[in-house]
PDB file of N, CA and C in Angstrom:
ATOM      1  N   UNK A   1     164.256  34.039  47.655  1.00  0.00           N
ATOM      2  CA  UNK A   1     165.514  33.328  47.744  1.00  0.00           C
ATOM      3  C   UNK A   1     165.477  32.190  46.732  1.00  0.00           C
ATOM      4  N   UNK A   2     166.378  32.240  46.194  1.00  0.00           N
ATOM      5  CA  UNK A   2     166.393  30.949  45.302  1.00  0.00           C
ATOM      6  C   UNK A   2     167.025  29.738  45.410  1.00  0.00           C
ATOM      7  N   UNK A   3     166.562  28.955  44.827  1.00  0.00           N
ATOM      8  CA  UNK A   3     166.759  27.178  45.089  1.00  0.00           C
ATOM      9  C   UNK A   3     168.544  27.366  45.280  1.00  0.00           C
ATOM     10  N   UNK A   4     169.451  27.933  44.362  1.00  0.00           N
ATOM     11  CA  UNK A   4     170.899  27.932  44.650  1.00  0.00           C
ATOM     12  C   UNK A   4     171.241  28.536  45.545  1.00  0.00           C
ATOM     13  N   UNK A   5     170.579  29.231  46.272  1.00  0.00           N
ATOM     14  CA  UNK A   5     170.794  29.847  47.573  1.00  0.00           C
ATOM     15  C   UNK A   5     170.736  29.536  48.409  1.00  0.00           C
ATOM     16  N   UNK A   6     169.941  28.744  49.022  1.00  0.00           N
ATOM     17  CA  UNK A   6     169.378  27.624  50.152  1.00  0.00           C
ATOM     18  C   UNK A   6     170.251  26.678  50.005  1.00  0.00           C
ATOM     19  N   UNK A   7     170.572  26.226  48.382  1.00  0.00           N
ATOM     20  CA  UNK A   7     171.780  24.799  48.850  1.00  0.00           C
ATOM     21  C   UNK A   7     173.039  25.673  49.546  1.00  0.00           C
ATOM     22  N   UNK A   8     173.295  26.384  49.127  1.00  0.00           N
ATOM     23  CA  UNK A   8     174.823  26.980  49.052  1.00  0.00           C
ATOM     24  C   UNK A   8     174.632  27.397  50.917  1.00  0.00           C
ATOM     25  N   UNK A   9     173.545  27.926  51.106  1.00  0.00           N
ATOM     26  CA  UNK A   9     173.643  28.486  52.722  1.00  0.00           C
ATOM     27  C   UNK A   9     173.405  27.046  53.494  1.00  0.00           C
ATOM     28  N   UNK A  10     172.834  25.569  52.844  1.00  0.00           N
ATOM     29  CA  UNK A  10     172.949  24.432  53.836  1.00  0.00           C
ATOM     30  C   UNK A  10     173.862  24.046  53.882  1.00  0.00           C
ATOM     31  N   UNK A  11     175.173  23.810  52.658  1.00  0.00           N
ATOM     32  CA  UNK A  11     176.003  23.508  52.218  1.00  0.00           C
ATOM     33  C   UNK A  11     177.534  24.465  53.747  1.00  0.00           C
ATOM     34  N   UNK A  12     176.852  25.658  53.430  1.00  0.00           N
ATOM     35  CA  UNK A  12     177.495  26.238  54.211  1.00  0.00           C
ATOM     36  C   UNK A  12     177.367  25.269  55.639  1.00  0.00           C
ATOM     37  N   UNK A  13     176.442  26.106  56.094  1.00  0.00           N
ATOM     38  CA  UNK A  13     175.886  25.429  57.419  1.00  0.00           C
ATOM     39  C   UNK A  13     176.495  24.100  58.030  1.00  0.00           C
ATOM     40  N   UNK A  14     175.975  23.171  57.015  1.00  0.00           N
ATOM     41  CA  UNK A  14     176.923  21.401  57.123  1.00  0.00           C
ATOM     42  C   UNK A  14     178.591  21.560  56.782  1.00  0.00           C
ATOM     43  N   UNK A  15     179.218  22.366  56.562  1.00  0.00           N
ATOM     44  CA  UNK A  15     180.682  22.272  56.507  1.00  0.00           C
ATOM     45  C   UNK A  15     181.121  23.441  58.183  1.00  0.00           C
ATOM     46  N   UNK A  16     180.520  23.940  58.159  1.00  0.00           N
ATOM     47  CA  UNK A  16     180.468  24.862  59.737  1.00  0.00           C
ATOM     48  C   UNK A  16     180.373  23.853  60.736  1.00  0.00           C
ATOM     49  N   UNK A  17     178.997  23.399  60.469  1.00  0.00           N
ATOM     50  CA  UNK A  17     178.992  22.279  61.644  1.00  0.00           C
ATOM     51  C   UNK A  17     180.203  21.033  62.110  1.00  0.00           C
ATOM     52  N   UNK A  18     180.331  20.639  60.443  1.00  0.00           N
ATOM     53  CA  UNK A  18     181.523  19.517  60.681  1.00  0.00           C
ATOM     54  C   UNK A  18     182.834  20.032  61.353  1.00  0.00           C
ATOM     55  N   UNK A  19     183.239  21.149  60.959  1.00  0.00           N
ATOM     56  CA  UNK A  19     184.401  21.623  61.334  1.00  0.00           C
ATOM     57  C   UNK A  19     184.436  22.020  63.319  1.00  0.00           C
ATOM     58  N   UNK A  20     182.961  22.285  63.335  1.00  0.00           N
ATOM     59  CA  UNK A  20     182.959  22.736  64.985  1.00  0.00           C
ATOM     60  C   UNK A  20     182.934  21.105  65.611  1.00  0.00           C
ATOM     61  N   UNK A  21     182.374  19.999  65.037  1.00  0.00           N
ATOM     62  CA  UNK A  21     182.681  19.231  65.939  1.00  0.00           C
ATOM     63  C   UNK A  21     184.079  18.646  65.710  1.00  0.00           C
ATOM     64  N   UNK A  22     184.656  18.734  64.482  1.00  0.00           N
ATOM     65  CA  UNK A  22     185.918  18.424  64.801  1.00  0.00           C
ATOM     66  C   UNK A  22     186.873  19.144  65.854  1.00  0.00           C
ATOM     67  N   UNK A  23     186.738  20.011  65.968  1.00  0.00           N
ATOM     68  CA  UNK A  23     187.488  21.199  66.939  1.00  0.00           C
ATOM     69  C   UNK A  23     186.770  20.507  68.127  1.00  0.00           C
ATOM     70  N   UNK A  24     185.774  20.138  68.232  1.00  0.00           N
ATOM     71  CA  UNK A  24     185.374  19.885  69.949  1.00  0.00           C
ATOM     72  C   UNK A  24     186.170  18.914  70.030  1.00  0.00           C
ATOM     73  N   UNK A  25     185.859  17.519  68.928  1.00  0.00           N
ATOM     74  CA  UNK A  25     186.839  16.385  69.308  1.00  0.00           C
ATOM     75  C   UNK A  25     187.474  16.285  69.597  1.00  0.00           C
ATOM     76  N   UNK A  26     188.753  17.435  68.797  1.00  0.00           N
ATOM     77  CA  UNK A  26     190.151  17.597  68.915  1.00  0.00           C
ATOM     78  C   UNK A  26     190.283  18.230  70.544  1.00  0.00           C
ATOM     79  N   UNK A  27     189.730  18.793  71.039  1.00  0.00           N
ATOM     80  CA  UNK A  27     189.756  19.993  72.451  1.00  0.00           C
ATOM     81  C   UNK A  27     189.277  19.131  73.544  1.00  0.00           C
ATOM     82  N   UNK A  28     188.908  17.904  72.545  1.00  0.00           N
ATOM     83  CA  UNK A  28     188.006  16.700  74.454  1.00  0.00           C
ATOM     84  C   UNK A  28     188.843  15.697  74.030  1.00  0.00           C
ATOM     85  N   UNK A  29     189.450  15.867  73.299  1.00  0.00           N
ATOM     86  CA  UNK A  29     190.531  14.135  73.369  1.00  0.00           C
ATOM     87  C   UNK A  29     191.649  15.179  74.309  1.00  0.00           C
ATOM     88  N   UNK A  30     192.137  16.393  73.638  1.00  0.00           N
ATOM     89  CA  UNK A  30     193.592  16.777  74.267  1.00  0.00           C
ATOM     90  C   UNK A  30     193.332  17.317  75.754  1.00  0.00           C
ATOM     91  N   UNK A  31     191.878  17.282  76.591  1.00  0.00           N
ATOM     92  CA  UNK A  31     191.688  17.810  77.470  1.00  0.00           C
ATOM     93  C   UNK A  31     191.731  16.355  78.041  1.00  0.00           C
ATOM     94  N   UNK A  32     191.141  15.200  77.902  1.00  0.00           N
ATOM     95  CA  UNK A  32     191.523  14.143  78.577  1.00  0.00           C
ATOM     96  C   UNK A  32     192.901  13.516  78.774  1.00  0.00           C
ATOM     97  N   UNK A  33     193.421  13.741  77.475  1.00  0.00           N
ATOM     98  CA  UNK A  33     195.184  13.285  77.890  1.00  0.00           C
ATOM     99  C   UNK A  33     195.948  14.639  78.775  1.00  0.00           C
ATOM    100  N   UNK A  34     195.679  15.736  79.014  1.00  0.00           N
ATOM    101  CA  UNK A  34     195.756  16.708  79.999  1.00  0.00           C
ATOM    102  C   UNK A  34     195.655  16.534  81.824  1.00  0.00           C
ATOM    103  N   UNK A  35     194.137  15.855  81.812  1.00  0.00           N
ATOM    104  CA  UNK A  35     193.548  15.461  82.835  1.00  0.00           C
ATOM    105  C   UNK A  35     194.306  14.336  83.208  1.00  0.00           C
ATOM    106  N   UNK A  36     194.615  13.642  82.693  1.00  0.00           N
ATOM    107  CA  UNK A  36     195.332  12.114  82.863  1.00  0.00           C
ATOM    108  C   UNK A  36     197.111  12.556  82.978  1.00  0.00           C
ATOM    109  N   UNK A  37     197.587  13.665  82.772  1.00  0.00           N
ATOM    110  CA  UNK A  37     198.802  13.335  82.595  1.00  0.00           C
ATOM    111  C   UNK A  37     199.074  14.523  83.975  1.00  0.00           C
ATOM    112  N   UNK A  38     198.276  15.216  84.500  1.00  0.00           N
ATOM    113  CA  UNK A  38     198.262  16.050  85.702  1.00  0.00           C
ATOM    114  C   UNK A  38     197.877  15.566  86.813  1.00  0.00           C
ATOM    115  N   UNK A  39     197.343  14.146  86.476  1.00  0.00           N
ATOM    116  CA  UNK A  39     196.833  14.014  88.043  1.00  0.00           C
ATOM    117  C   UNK A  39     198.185  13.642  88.871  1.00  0.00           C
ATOM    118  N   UNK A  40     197.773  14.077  89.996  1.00  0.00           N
ATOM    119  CA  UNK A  40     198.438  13.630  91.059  1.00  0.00           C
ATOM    120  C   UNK A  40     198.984  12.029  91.385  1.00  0.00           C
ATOM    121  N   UNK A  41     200.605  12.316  91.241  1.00  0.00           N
ATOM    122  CA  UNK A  41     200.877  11.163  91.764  1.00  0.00           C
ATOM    123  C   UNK A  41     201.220  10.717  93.160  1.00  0.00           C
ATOM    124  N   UNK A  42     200.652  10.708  94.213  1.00  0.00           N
ATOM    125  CA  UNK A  42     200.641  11.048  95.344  1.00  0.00           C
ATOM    126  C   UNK A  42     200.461  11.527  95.817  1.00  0.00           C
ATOM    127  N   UNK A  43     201.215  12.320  97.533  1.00  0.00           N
ATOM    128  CA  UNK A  43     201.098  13.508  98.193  1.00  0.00           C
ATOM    129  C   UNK A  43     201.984  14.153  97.584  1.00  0.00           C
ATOM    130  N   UNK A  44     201.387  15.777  97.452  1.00  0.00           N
ATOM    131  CA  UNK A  44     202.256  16.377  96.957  1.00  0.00           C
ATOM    132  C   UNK A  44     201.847  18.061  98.014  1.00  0.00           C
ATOM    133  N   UNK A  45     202.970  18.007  99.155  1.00  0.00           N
ATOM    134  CA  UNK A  45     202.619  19.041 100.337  1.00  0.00           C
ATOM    135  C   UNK A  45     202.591  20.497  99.349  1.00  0.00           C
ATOM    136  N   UNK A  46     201.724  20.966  99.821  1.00  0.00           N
ATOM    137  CA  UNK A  46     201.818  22.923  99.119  1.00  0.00           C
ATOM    138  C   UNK A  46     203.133  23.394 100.377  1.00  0.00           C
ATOM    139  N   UNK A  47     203.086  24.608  99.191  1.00  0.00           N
ATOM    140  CA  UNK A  47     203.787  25.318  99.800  1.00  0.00           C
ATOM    141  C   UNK A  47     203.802  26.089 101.448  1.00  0.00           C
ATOM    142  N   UNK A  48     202.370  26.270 101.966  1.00  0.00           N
ATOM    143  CA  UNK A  48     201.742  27.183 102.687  1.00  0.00           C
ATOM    144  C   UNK A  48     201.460  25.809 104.090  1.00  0.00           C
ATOM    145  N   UNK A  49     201.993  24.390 103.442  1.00  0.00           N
ATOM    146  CA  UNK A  49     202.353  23.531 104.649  1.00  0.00           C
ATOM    147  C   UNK A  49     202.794  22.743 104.233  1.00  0.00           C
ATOM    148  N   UNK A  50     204.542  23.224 104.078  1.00  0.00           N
ATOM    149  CA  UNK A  50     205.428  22.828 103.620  1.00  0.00           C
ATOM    150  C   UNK A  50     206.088  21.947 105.479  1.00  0.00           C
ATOM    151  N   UNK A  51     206.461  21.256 105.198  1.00  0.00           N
ATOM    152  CA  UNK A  51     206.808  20.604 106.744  1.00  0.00           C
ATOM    153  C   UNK A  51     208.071  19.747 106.345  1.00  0.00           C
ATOM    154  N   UNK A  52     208.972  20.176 105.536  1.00  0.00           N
ATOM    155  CA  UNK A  52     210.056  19.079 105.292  1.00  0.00           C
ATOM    156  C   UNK A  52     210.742  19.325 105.897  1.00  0.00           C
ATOM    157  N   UNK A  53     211.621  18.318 106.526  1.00  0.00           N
ATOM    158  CA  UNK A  53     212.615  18.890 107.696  1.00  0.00           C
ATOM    159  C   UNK A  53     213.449  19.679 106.830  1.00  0.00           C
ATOM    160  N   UNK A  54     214.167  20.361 107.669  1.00  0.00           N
ATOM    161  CA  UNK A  54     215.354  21.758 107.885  1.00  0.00           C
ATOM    162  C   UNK A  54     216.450  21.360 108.562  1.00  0.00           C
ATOM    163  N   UNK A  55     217.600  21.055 107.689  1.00  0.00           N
ATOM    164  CA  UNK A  55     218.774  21.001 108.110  1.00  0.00           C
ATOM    165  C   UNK A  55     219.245  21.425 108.952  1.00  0.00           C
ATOM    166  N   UNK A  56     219.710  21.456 110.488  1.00  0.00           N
ATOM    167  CA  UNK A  56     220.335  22.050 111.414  1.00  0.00           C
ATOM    168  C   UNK A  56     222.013  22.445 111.272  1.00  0.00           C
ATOM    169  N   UNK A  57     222.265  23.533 111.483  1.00  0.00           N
ATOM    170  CA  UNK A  57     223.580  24.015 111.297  1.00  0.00           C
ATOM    171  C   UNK A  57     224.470  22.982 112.908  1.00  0.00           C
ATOM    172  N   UNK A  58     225.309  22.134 112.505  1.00  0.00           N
ATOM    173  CA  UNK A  58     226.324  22.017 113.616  1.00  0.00           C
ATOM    174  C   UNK A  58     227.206  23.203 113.830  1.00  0.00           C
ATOM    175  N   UNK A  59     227.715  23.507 115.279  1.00  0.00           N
ATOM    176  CA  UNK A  59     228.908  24.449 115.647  1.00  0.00           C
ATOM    177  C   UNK A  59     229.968  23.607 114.878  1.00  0.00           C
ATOM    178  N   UNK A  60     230.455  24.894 114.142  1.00  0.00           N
ATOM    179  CA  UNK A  60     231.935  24.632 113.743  1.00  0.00           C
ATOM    180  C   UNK A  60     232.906  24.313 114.724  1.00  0.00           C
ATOM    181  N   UNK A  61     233.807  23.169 114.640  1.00  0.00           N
ATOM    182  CA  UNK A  61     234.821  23.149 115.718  1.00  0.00           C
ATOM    183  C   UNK A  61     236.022  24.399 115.841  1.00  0.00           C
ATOM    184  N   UNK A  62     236.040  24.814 116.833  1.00  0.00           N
ATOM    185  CA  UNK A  62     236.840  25.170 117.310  1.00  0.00           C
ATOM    186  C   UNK A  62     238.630  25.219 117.789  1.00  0.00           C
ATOM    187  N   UNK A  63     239.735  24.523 117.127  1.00  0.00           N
ATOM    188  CA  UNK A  63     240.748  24.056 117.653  1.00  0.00           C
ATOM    189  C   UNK A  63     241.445  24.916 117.415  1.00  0.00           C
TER     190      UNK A  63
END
C-alpha cells in the first residue's frame, strides 16, 4: 500500500467520522426539542378511562 493510499483512506475515514457525528448532533438536539415539546401538560385521561361526563337527554315537552 502506498504512502497516498493510507492518506487518502485516513482522509476518508476523518471526513466519515465528522459527518456521523454531525448527524448524531443534529438527531440529539431534534430528539430533545421533541422530548420537551411532547411532554405532558397535565392529566391527560386515555381513552380506555375516559370518565367525562355524558350529557343527559331531557324529555321533550309535550303540549
Amino acid at each position: 500500500m502506498s504512502a497516498q493510499s493510507v492518506t487518502g483512506a485516513r482522509k476518508t475515514v476523518r471526513q466519515f467520522a465528522l459527518a456521523m457525528v454531525a448527524c448524531l448532533a443534529v438527531a440529539g438536539g431534534a430528539a430533545v426539542v421533541a422530548a420537551q415539546d411532547s411532554a405532558p401538560a397535565g392529566h391527560q385521561p386515555s381513552v380506555a378511562g375516559d370518565e367525562w361526563p355524558v350529557p343527559t337527554k331531557s324529555p321533550a315537552p309535550t303540549n
